[in-house]
Structure formats: structure tokens, C-alpha cells
C-alpha atoms as a PDB file:
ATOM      1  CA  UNK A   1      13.734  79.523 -97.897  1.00  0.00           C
ATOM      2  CA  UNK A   2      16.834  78.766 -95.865  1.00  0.00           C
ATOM      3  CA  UNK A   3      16.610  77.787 -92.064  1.00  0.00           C
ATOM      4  CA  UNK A   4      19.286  77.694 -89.577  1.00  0.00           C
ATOM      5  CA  UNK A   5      18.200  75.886 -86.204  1.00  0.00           C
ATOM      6  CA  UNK A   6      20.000  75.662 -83.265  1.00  0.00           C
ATOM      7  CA  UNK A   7      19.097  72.944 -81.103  1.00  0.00           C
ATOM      8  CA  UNK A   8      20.003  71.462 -77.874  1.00  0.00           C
ATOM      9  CA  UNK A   9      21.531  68.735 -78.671  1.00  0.00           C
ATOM     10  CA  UNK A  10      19.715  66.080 -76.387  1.00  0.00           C
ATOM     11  CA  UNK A  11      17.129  67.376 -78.393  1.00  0.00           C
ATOM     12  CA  UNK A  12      18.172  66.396 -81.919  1.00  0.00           C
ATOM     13  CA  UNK A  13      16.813  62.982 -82.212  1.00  0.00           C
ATOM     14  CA  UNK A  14      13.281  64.444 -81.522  1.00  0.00           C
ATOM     15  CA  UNK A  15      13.886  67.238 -83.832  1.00  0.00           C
ATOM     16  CA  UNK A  16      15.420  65.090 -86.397  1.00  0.00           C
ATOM     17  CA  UNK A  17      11.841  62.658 -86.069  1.00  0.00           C
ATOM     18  CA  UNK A  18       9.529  65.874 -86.084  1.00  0.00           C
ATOM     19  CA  UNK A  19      11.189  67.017 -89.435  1.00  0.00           C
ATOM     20  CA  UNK A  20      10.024  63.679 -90.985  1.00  0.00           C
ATOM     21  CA  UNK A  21       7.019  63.328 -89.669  1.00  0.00           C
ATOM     22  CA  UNK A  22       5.724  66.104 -91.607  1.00  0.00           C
ATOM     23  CA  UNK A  23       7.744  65.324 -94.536  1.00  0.00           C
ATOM     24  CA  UNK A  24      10.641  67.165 -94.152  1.00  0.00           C
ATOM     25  CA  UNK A  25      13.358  64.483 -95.242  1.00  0.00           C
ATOM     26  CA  UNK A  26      16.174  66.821 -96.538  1.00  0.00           C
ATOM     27  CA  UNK A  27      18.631  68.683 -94.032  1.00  0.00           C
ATOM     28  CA  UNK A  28      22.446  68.976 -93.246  1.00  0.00           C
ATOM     29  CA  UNK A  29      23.742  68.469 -89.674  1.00  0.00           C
ATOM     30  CA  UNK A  30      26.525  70.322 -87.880  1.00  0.00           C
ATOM     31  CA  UNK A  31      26.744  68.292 -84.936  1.00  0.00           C
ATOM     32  CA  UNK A  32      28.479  69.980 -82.458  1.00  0.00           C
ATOM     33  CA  UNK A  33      28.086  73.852 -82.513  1.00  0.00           C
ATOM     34  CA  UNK A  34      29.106  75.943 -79.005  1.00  0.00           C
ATOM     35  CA  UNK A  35      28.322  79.785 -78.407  1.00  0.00           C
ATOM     36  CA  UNK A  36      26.455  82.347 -76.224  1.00  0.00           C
ATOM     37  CA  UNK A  37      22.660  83.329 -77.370  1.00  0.00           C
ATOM     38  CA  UNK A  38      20.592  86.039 -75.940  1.00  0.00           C
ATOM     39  CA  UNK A  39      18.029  84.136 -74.464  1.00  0.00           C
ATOM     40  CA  UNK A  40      19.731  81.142 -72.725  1.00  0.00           C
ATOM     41  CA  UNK A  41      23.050  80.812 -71.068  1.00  0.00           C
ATOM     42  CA  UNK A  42      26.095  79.968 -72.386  1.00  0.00           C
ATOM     43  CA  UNK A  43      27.057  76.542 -74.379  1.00  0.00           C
ATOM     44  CA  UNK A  44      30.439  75.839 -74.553  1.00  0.00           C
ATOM     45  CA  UNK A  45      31.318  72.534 -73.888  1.00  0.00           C
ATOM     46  CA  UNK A  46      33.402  72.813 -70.637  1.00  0.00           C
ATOM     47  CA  UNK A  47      32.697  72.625 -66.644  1.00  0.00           C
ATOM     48  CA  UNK A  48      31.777  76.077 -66.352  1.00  0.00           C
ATOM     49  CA  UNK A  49      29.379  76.119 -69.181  1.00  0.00           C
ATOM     50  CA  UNK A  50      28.505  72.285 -69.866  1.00  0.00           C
ATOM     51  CA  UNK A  51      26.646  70.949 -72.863  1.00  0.00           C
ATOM     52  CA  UNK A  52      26.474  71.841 -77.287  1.00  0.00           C
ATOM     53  CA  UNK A  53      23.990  72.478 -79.450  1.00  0.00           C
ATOM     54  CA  UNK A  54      23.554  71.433 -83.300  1.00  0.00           C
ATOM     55  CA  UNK A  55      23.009  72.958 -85.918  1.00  0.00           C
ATOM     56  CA  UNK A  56      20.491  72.301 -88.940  1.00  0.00           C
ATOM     57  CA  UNK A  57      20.646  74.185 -92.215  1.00  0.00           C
ATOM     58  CA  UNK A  58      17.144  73.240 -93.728  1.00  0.00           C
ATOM     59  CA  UNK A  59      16.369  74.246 -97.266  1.00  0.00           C
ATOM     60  CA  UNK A  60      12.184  74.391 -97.808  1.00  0.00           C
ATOM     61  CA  UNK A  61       9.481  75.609-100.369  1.00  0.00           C
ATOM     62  CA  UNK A  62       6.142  75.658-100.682  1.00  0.00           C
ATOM     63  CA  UNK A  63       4.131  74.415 -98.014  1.00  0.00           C
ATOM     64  CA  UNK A  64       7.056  72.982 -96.386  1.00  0.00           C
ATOM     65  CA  UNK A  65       7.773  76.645 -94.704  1.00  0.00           C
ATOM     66  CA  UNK A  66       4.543  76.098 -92.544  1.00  0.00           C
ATOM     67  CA  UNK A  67       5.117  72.562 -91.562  1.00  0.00           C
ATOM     68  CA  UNK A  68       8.583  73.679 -90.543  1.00  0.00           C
ATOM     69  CA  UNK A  69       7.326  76.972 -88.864  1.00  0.00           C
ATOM     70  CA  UNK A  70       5.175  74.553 -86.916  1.00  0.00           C
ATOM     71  CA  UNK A  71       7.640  72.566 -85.875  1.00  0.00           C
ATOM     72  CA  UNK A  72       9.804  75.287 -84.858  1.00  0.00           C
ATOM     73  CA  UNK A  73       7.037  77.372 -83.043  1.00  0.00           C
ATOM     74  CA  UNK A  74       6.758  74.123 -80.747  1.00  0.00           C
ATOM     75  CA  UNK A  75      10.314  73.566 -80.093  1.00  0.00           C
ATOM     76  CA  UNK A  76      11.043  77.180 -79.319  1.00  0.00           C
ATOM     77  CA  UNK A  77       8.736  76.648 -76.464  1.00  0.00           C
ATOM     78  CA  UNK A  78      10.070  73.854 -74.952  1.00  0.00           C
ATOM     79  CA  UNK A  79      13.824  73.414 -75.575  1.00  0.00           C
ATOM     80  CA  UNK A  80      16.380  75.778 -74.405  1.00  0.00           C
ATOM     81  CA  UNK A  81      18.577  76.801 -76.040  1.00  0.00           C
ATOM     82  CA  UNK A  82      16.584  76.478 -79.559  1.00  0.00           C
ATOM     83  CA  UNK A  83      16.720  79.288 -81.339  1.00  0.00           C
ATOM     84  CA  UNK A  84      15.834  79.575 -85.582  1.00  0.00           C
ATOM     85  CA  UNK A  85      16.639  82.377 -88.632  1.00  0.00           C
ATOM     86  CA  UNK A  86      15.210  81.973 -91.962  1.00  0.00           C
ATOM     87  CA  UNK A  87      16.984  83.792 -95.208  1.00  0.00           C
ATOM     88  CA  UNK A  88      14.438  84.349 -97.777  1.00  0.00           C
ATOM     89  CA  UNK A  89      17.037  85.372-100.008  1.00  0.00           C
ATOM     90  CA  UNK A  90      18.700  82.182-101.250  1.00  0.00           C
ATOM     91  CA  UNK A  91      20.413  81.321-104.259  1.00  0.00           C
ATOM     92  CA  UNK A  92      21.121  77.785-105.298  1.00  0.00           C
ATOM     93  CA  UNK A  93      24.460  77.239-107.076  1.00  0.00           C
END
């Protein structure tokens, strides 16, 4: 299963250590992703709307999926703007 995470960026580091804590070690970074979400303000980098997010695309099986869900579930809570879609459908070429 595919997951795309966007993260507040102060946040990354602690994302980033949560991922290997439970054993997560595999991810690519985008590391400086701007836009305008549904559930926080605007992102985009300048003085009206300060501040980026990142972006992780995080590729899991197994019981990976509920460590990551986990880990997802507690960020969602706490960091805004943190938002994450999984694609079940995912072919590897």
C-alpha cells in the first residue's frame, strides 16, 4: 500500500524518527511542498501565508500498514497541517 503524507515541515524530523522507530526504514522525501488543504490554512511559502510542508511517499505491506496507521492516527492529531491518502492499488514497475 502506497502512502502520501503531508507534514508540517518543523515536524519532519519527528516524523522521520517515528517511522523508524517502528521499523519503517524505507521512504522518499519531497522536501518542500506548498498548497491549500481543507482543514488548515494555506501554505505557501510567502508573508501572507508563511511556512511548507513535506511530503512522504511511503511504500508498506504487511503489518507495516498498522504501525504506519498508528503513527499517522497520532500525528493527525497533533500537527497541522498533516494530512495522509493511502492507494491500495499499486503497481511496482
Amino acid at each position: 500500500m502506497l502512502f502520501l503524507v503531508v507534514c508540517s515541515a518543523p515536524f519532519r524530523e519527528e516524523f522521520e524518527r517515528s517511522l523508524l522507530e517502528k521499523g519503517i526504514e524505507g521512504y522518499t522525501l519531497i522536501p518542500k511542498v506548498l498548497g491549500r488543504g481543507g482543514g488548515s490554512e494555506p501554505v505557501m511559502d510567502d508573508e501572507v501565508w508563511p511556512g511548507f510542508s513535506v511530503l512522504f511517499l511511503i511504500f508498506v505491506e504487511g503489518d507495516k500498514v498498522g504501525k504506519l496507521k498508528e503513527i499517522l492516527g497520532e500525528f493527525s492529531r497533533k500537527v497541522k497541517p498533516f494530512k495522509a491518502f493511502a492507494l491500495r492499488e499499486v503497481e511496482v514497475i
